[in-house]
Protein backbone atom coordinates (compact mmCIF):
# COMPACT_ATOMS: atom_id res chain seq x y z
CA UNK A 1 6.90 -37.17 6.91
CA UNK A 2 7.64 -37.29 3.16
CA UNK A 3 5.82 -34.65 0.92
CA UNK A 4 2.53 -35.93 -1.24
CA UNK A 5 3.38 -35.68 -4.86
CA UNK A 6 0.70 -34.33 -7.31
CA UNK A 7 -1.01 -36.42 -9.13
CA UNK A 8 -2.20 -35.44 -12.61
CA UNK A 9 -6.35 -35.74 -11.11
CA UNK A 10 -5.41 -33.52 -8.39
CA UNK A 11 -3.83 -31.26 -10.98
CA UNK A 12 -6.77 -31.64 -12.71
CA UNK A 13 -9.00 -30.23 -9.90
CA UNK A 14 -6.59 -27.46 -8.78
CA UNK A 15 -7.28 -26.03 -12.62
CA UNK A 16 -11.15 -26.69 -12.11
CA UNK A 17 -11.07 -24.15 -8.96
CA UNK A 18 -12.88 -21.17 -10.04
CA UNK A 19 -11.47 -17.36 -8.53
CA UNK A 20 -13.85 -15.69 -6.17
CA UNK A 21 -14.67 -12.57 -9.10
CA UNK A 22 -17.22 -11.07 -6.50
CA UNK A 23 -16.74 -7.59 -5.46
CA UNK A 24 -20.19 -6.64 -4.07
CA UNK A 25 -19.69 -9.22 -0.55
CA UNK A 26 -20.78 -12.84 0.33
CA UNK A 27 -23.95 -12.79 -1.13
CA UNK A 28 -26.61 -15.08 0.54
CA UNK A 29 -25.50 -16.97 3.86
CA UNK A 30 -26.29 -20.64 5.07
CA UNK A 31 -28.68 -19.30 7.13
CA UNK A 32 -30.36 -17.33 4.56
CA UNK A 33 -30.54 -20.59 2.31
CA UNK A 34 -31.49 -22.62 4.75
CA UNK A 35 -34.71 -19.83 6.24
CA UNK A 36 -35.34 -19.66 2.15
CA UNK A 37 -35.53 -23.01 0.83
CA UNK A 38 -37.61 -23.80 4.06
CA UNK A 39 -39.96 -21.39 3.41
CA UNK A 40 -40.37 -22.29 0.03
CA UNK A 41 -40.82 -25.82 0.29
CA UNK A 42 -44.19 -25.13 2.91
CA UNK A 43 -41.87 -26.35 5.59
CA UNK A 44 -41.55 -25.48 9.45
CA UNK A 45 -38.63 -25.13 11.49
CA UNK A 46 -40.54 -27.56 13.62
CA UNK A 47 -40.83 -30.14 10.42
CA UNK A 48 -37.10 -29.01 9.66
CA UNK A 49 -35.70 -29.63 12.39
CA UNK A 50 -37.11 -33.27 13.07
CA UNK A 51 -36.38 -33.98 9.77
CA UNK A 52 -32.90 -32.22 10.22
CA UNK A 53 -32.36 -34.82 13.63
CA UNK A 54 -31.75 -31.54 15.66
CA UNK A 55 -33.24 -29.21 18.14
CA UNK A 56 -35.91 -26.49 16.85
CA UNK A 57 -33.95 -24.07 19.19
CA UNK A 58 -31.14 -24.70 16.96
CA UNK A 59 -32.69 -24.36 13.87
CA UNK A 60 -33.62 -20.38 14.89
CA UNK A 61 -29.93 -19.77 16.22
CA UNK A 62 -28.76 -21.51 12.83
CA UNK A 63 -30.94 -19.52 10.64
CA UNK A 64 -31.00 -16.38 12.39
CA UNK A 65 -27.59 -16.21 12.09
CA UNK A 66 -27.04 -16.45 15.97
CA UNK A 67 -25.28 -19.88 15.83
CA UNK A 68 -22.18 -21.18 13.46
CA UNK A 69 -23.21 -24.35 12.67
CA UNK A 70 -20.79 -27.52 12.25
CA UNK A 71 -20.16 -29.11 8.32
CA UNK A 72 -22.00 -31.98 9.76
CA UNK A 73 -25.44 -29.99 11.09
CA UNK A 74 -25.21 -28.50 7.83
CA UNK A 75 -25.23 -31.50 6.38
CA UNK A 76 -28.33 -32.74 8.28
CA UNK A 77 -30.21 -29.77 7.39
CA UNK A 78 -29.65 -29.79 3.47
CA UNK A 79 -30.25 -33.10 3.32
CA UNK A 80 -33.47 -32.60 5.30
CA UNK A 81 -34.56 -29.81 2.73
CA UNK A 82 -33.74 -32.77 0.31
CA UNK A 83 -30.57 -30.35 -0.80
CA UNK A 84 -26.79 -31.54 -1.19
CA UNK A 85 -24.25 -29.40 0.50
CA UNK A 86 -21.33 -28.62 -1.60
CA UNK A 87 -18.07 -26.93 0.21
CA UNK A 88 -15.71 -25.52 -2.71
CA UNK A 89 -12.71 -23.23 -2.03
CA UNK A 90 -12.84 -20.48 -4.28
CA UNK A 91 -9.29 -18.47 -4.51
CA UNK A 92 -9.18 -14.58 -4.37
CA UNK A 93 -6.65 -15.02 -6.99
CA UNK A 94 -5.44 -17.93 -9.78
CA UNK A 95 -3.37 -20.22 -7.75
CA UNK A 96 -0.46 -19.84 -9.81
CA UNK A 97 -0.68 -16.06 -9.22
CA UNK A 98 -0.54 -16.36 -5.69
CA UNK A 99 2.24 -18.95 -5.57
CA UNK A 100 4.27 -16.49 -7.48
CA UNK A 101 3.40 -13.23 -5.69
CA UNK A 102 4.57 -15.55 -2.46
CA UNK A 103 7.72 -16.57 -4.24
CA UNK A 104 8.48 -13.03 -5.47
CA UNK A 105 7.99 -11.68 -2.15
CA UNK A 106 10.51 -14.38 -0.71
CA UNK A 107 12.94 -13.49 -3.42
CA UNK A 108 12.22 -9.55 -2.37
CA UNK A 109 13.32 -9.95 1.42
CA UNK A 110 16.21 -12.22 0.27
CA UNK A 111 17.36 -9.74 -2.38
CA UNK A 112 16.69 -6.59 -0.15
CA UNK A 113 19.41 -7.96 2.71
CA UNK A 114 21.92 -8.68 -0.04
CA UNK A 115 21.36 -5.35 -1.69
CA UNK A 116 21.57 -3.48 1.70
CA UNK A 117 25.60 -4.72 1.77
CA UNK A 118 25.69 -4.35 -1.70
CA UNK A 119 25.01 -0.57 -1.52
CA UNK A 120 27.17 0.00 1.54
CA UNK A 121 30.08 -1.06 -0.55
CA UNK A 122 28.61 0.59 -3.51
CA UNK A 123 27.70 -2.08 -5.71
CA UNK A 124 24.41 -2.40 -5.80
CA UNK A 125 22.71 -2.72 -9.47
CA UNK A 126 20.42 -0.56 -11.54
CA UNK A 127 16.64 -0.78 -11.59
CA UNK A 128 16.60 -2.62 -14.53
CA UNK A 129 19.55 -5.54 -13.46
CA UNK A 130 17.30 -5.48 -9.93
CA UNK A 131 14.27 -6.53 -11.72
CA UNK A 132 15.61 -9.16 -13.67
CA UNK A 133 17.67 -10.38 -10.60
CA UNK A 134 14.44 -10.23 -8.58
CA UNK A 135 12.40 -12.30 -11.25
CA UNK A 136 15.26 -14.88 -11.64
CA UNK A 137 15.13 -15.66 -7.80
CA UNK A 138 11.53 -15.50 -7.76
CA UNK A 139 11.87 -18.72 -10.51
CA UNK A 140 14.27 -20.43 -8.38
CA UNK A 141 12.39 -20.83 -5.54
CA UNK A 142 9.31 -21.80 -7.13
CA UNK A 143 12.03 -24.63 -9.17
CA UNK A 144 12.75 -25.65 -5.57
CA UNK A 145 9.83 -27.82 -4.30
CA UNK A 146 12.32 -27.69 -1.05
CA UNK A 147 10.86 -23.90 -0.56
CA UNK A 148 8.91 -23.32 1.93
CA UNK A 149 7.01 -20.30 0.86
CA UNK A 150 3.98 -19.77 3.78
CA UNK A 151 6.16 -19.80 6.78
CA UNK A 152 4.91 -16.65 8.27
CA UNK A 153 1.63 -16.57 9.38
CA UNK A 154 0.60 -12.87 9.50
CA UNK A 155 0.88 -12.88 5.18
CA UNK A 156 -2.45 -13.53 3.35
């Protein structure tokens, strides 16, 4: 399986992605949206839920939070409330920032092994030499689109 280049449009959306700044939670749920706009609009769940092509038993478990509706019920419903549904991934951090604290913490774990010998026989380097060792591996293996950086699955 051969690896999907980049294109410069899909570089163009990665740098449209906006970071997550929101400390204080989620905010308002689908559910909450959904029990809002309804209300709102003068509309029952009955109404909804016909117009929504799904059960009015769903339409409580949906919006009282009892149910985890599919992308495509979700769909239904917005579009019933005469809404769009937009799905946008919104990074805790810059991408760039994250593909470098990955990269760095790579170069960490390779440098840590070396260093372990490296001290036995005495030889390992100051702080400073360390650091500028540790960012000059970090560089090469975000030069090397070989890398595989997200191999582990129990890092963030």
């Amino acid at each position: 399986m051969g690896k999907k280049i980049i294109t410069i449009v899909d570089d163009m959306a990665l740098s449209k992605l906006q970071v997550d700044s929101s400390t204080d939670g989620p905010g308002f749920t689908h559910s909450d949206w959904i029990r809002l706009v309804r209300t709102h609009l003068r509309m029952t769940q009955a109404e909804l839920a016909k117009r929504a092509n799904i059960t009015q038993a769903n339409l409580i478990a949906i919006e009282s939070g009892k149910a985890d509706p599919r992308v495509s019920t979700l769909r239904r419903i917005y579009k019933g409330l005469s809404c769009h549904l937009h799905i946008d991934p919104h990074p805790k951090k810059p991408l760039k920032e994250l593909l470098r604290g990955r990269a760095r913490t790579i170069a960490l774990q390779r440098l840590k092994k070396t260093m372990g010998t490296m001290a036995l026989e005495e030889q390992a380097p100051d702080k400073e030499t360390f650091k500028k060792l540790l960012e000059k591996r970090t560089d090469d293996i975000l030069g090397d689109p070989r890398e595989r950086l997200w191999r582990k699955s129990d890092d963030e």
